[in-house]
PDB file of N, CA and C in Angstrom:
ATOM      1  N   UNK A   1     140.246  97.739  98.782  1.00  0.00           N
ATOM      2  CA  UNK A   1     139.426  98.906  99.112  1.00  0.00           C
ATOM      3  C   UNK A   1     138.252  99.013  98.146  1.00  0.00           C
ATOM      4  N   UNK A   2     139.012  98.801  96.855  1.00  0.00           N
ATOM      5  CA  UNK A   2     137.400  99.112  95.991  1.00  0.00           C
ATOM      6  C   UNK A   2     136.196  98.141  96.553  1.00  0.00           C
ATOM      7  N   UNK A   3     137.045  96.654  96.586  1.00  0.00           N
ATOM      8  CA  UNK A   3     135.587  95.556  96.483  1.00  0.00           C
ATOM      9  C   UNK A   3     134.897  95.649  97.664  1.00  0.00           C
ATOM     10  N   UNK A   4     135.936  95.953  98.789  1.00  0.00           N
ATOM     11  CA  UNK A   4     134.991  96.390  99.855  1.00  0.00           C
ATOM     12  C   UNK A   4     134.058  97.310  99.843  1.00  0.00           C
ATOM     13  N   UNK A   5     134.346  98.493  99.037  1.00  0.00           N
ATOM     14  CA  UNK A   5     133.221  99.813  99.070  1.00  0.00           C
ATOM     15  C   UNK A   5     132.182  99.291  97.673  1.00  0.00           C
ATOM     16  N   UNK A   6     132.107  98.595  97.061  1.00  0.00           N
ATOM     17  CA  UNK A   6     131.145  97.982  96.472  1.00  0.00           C
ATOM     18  C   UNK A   6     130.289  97.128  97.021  1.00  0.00           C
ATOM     19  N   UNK A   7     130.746  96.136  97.891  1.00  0.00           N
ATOM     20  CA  UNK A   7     130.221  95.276  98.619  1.00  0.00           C
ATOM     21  C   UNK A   7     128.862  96.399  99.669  1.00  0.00           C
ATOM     22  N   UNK A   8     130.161  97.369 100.478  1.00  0.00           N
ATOM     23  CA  UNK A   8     129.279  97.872 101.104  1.00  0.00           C
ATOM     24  C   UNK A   8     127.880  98.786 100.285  1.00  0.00           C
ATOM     25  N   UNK A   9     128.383  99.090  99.209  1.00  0.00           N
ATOM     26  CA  UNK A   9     127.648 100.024  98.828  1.00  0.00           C
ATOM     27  C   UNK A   9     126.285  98.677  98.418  1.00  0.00           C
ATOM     28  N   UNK A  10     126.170  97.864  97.923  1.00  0.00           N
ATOM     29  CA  UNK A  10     125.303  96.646  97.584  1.00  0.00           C
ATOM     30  C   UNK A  10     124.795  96.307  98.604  1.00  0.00           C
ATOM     31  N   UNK A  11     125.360  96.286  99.773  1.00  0.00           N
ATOM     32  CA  UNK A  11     124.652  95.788 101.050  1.00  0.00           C
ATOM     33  C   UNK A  11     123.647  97.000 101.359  1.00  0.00           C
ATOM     34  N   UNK A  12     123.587  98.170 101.520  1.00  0.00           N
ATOM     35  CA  UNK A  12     123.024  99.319 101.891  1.00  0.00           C
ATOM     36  C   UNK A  12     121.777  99.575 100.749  1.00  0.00           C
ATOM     37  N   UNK A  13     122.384  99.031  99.280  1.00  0.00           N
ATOM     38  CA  UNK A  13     121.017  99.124  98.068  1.00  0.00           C
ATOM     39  C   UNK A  13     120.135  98.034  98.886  1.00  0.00           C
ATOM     40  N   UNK A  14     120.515  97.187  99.197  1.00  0.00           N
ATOM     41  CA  UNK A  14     119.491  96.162  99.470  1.00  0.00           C
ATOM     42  C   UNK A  14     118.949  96.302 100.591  1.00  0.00           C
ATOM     43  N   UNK A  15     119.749  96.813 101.578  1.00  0.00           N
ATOM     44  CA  UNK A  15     119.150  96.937 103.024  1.00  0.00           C
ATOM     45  C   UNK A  15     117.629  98.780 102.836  1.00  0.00           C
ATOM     46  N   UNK A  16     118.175  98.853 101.879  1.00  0.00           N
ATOM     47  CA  UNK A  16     117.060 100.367 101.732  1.00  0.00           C
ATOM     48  C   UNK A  16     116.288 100.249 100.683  1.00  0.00           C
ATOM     49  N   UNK A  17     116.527  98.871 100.166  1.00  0.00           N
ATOM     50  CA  UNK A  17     114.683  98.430  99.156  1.00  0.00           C
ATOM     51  C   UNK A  17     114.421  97.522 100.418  1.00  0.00           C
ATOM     52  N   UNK A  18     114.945  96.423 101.209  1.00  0.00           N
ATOM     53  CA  UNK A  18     113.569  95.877 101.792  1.00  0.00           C
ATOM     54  C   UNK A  18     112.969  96.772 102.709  1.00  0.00           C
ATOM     55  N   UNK A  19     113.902  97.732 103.356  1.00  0.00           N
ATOM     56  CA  UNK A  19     113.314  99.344 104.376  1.00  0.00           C
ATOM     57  C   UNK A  19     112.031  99.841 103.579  1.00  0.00           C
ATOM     58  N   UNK A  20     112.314  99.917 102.598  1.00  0.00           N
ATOM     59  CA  UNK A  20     111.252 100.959 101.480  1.00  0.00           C
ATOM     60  C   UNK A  20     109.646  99.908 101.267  1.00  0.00           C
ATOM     61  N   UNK A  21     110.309  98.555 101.442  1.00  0.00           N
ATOM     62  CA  UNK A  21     109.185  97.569 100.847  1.00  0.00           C
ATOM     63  C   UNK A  21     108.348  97.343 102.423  1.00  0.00           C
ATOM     64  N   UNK A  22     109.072  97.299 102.797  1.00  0.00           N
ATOM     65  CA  UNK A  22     108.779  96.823 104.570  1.00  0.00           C
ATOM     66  C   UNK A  22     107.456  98.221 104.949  1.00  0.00           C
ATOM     67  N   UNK A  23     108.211  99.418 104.571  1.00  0.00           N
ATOM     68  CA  UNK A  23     107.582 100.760 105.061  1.00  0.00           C
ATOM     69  C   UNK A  23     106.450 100.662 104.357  1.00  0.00           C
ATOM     70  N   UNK A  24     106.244 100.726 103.335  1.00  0.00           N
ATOM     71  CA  UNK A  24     105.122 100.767 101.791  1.00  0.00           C
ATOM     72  C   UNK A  24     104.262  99.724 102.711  1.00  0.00           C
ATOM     73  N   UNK A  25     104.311  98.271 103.086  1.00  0.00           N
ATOM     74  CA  UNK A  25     103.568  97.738 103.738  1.00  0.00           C
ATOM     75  C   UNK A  25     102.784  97.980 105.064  1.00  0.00           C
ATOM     76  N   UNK A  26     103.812  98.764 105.951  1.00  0.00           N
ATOM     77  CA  UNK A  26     103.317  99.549 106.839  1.00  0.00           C
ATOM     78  C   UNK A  26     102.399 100.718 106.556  1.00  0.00           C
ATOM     79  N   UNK A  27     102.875 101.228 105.456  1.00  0.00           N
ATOM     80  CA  UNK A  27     101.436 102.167 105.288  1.00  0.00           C
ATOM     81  C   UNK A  27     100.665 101.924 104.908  1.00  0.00           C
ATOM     82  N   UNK A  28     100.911 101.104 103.623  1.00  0.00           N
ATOM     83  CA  UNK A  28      99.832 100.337 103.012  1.00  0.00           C
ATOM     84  C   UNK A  28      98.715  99.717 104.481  1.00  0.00           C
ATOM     85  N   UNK A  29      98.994  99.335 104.752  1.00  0.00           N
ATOM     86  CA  UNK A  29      97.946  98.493 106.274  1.00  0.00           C
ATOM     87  C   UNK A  29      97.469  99.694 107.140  1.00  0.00           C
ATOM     88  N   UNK A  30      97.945 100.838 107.679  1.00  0.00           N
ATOM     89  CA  UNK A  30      97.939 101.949 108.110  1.00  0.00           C
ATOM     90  C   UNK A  30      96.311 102.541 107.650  1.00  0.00           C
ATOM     91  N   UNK A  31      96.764 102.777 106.378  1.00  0.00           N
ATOM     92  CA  UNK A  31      95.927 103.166 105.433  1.00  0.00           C
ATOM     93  C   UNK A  31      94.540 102.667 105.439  1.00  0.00           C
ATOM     94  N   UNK A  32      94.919 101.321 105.568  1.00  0.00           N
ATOM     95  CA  UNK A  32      93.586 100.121 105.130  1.00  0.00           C
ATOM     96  C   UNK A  32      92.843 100.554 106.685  1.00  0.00           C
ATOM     97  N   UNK A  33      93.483 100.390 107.350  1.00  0.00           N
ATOM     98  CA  UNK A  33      92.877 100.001 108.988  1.00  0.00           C
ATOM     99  C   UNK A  33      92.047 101.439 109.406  1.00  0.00           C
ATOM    100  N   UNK A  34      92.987 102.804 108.231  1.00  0.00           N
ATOM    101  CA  UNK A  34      92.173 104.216 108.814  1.00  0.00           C
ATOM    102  C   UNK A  34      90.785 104.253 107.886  1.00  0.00           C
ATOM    103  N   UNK A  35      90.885 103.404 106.442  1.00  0.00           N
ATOM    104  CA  UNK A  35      89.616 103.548 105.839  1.00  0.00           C
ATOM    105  C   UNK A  35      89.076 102.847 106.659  1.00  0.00           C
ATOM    106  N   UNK A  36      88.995 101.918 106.471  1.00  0.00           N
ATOM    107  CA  UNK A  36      88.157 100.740 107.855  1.00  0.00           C
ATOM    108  C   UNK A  36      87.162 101.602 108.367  1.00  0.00           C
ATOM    109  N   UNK A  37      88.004 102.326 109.502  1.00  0.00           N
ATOM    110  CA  UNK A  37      87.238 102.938 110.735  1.00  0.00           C
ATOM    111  C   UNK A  37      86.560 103.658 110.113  1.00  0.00           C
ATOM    112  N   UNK A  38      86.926 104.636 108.873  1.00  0.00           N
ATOM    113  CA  UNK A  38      86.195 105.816 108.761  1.00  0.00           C
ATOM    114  C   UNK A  38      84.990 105.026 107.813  1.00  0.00           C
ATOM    115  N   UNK A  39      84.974 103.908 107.267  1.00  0.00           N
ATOM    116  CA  UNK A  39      83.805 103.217 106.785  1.00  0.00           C
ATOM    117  C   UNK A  39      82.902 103.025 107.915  1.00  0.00           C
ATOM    118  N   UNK A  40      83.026 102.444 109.336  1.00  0.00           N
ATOM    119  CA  UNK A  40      82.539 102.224 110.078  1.00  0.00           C
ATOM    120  C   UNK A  40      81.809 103.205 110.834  1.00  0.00           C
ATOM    121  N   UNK A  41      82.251 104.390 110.677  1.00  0.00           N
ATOM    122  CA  UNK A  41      82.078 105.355 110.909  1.00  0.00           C
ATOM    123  C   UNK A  41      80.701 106.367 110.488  1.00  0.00           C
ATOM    124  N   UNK A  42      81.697 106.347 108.888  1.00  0.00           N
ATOM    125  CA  UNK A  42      80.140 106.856 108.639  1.00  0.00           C
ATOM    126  C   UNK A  42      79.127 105.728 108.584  1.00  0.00           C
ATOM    127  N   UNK A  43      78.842 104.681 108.322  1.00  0.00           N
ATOM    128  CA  UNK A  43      77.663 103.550 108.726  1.00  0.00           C
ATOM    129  C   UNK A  43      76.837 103.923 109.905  1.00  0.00           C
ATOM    130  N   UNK A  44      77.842 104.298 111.034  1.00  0.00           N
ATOM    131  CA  UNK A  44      77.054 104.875 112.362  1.00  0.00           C
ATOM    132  C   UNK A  44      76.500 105.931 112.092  1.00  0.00           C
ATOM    133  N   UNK A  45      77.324 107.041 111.339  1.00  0.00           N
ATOM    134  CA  UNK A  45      76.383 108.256 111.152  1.00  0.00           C
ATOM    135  C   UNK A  45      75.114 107.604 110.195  1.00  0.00           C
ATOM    136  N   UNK A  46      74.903 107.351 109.218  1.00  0.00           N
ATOM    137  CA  UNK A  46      74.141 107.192 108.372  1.00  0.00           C
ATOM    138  C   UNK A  46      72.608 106.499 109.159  1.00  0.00           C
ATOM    139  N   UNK A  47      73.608 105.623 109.634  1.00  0.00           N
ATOM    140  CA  UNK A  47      72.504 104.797 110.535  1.00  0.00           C
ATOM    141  C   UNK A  47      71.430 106.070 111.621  1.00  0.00           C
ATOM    142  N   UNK A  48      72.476 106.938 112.542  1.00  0.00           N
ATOM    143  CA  UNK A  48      71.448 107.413 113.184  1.00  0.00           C
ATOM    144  C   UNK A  48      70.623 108.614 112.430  1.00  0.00           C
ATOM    145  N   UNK A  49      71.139 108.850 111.187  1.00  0.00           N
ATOM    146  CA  UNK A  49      70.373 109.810 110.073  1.00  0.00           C
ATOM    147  C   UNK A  49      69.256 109.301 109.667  1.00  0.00           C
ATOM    148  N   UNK A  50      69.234 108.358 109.287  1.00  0.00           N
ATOM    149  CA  UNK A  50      68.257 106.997 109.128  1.00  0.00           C
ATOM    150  C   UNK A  50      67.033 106.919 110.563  1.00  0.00           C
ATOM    151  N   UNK A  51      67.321 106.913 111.411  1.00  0.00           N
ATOM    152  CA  UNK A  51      66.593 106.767 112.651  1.00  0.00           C
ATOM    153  C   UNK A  51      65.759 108.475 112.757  1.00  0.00           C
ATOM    154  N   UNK A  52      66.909 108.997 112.246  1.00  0.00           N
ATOM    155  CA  UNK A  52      66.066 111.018 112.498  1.00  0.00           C
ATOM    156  C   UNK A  52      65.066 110.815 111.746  1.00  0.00           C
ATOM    157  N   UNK A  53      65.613 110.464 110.565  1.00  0.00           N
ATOM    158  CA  UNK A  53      64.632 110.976 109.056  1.00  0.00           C
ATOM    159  C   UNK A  53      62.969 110.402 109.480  1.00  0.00           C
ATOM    160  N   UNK A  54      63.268 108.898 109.875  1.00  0.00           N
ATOM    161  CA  UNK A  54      61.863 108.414 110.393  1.00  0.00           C
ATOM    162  C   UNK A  54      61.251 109.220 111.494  1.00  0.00           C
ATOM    163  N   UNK A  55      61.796 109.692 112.725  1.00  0.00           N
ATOM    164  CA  UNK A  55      61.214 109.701 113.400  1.00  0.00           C
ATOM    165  C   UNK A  55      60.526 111.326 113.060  1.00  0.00           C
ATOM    166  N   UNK A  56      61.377 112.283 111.931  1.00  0.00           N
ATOM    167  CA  UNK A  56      60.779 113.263 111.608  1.00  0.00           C
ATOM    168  C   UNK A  56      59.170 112.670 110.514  1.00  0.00           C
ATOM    169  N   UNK A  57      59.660 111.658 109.887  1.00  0.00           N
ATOM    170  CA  UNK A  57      58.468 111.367 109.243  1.00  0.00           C
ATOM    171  C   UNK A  57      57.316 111.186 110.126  1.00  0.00           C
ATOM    172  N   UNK A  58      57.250 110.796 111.115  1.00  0.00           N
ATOM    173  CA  UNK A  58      56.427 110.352 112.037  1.00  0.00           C
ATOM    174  C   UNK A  58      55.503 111.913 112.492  1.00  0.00           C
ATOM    175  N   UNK A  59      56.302 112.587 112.707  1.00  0.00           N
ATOM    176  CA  UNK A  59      56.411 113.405 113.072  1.00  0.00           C
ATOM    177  C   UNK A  59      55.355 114.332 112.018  1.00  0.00           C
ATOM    178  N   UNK A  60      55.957 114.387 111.145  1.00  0.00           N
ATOM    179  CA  UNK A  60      55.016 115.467 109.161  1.00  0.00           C
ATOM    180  C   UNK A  60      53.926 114.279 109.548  1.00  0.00           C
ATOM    181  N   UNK A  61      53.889 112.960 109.861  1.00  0.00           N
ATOM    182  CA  UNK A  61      52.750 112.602 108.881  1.00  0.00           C
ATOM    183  C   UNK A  61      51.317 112.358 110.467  1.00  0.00           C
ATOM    184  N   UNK A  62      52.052 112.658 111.355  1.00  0.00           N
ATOM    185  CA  UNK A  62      50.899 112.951 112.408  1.00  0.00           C
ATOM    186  C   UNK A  62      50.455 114.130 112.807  1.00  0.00           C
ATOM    187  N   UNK A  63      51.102 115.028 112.338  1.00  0.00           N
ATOM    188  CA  UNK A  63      50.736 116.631 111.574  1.00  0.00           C
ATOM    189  C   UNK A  63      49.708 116.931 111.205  1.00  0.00           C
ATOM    190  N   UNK A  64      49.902 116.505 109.598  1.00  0.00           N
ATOM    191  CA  UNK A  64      49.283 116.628 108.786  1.00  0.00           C
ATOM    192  C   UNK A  64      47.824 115.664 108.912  1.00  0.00           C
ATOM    193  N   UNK A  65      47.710 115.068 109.862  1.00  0.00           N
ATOM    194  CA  UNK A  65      46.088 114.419 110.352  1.00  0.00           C
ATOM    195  C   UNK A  65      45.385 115.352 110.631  1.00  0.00           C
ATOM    196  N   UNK A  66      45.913 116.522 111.522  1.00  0.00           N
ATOM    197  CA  UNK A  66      44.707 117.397 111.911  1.00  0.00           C
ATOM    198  C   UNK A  66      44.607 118.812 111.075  1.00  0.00           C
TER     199      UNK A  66
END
């Protein structure tokens, strides 16, 4: 009885670190894949901020001609 409930108890330590290591990787990647997007993301915003800003420049500096 004991070596059996040791055994089991050793099988369950090990089966709930590779669970824990397995999971940590899953988020870990989770994680990576949600910065990702939100990098990509703002790039698009920035980008069409980028496109305003000019076309307001365009805008002040054909203004200010007359």
């Amino acid at each position: 009885m004991d070596r059996s409930f040791h055994k089991a108890v050793h099988k369950y330590r090990k089966h709930s670190k590779e669970a824990r290591k397995h999971f940590k990787h899953v988020k870990d990647k989770a994680l990576g894949e949600g910065l990702v997007a939100l990098s990509k993301s703002l790039n698009q915003i920035n980008t069409k901020l980028n496109v305003i800003n000019k076309k307001l420049d365009r805008i002040k500096s054909t203004h200010h001609r007359y």
